[in-house]
Protein backbone atom coordinates (compact mmCIF):
# COMPACT_ATOMS: atom_id res chain seq x y z
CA UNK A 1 -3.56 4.95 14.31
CA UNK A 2 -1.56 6.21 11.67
CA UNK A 3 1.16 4.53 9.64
CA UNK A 4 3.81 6.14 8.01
CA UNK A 5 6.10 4.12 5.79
CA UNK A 6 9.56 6.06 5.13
CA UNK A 7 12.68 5.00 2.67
CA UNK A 8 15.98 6.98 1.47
CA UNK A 9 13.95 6.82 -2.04
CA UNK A 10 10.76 8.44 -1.47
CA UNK A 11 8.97 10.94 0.47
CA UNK A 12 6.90 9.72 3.87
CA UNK A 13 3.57 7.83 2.89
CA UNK A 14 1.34 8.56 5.92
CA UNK A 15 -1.64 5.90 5.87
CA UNK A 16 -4.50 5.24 8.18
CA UNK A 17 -3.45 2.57 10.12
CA UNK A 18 -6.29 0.01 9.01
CA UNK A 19 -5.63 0.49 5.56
CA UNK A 20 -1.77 0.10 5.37
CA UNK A 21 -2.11 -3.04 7.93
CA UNK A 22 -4.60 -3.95 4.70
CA UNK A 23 -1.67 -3.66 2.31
CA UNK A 24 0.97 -4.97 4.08
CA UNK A 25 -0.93 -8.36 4.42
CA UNK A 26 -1.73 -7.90 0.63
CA UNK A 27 2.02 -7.60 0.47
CA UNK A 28 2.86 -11.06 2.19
CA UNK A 29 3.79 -9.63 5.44
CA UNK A 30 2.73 -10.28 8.99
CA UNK A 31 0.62 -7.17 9.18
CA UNK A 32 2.42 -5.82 12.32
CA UNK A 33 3.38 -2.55 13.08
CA UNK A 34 6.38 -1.12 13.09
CA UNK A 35 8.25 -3.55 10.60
CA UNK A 36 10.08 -3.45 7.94
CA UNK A 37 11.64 -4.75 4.04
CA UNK A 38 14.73 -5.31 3.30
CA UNK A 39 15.85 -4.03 -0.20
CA UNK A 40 15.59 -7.76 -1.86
CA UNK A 41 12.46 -8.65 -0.55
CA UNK A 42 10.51 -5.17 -1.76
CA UNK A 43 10.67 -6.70 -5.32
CA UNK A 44 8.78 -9.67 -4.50
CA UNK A 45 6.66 -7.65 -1.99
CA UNK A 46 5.68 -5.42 -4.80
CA UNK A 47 4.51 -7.99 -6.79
CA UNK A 48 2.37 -9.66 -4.27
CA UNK A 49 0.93 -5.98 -3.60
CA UNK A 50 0.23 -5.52 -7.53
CA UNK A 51 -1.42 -9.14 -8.37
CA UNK A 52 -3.54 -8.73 -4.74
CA UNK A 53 -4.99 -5.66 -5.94
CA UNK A 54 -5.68 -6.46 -9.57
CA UNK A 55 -7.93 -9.41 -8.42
CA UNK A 56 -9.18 -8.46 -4.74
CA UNK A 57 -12.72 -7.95 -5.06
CA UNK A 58 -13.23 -4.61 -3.00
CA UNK A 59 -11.27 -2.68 -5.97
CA UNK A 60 -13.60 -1.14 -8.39
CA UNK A 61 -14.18 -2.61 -11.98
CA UNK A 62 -13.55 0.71 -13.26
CA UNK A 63 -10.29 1.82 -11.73
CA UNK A 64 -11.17 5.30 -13.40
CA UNK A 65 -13.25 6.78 -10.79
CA UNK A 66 -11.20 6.85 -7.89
CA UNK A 67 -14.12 7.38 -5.94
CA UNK A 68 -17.60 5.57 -4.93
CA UNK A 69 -20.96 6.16 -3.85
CA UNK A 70 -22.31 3.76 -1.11
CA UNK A 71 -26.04 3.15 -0.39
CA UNK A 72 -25.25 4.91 2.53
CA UNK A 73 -24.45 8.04 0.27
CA UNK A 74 -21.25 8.44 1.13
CA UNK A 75 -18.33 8.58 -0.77
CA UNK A 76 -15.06 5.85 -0.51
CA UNK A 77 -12.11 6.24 -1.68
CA UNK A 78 -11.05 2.25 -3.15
CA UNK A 79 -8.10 0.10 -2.18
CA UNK A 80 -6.24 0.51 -5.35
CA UNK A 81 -5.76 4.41 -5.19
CA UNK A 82 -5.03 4.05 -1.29
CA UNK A 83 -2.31 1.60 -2.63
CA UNK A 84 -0.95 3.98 -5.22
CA UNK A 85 1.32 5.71 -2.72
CA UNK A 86 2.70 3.23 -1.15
CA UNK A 87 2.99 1.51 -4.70
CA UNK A 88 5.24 4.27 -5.41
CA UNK A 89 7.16 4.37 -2.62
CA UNK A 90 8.34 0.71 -3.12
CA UNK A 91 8.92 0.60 -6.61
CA UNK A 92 11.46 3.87 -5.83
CA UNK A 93 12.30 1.70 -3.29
CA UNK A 94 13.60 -0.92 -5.98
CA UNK A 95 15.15 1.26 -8.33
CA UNK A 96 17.24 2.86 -5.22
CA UNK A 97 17.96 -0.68 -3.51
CA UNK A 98 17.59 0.52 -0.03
CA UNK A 99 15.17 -0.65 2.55
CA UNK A 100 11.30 0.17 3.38
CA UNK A 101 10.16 0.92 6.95
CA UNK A 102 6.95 1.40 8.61
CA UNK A 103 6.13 2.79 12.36
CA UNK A 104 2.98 4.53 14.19
């Protein structure tokens, strides 16, 4: 599944749908697909988003290196620069005081 969240303010974020389901609930929302913010929630949303990330243990100490080696050998890309996007999108979002959307 893919997720794509869309405002007036921003260009289309197109997620994998795991990942922005991820977010959302980082967020404070339900999770569920297709939803939406209203322009006066997406401040506190944002917030929720921004403290999440800072202390959610699956984002790399050093935010630097976008991406990670696994034992595995291969190479992940971590939460925080997945979120950037979509961190950009609401904080546009904000500025522009219109409404956030999401849908498959």
């Amino acid at each position: 599944m893919i997720v794509t969240f869309k405002s007036r303010a921003h260009a289309d974020i197109l997620m994998f749908g795991d990942i922005a389901v991820s977010l959302l609930k980082l967020m404070g929302h339900s999770g569920t697909v297709p939803g939406a913010l209203q322009a006066g929630d997406i401040p506190e949303a944002l917030d929720h988003l921004k403290k999440a990330l800072a202390i959610n243990e699956t984002v790399v100490a050093d935010a630097s290196d976008p991406v990670e080696e696994e034992e595995s050998g291969e190479r992940t890309i971590n939460l925080l620069h997945r979120a950037l996007p979509l961190i950009e999108l609401l904080t546009a979002s904000v500025t522009a005081k219109c409404d956030v959307m999401w849908d498959q």
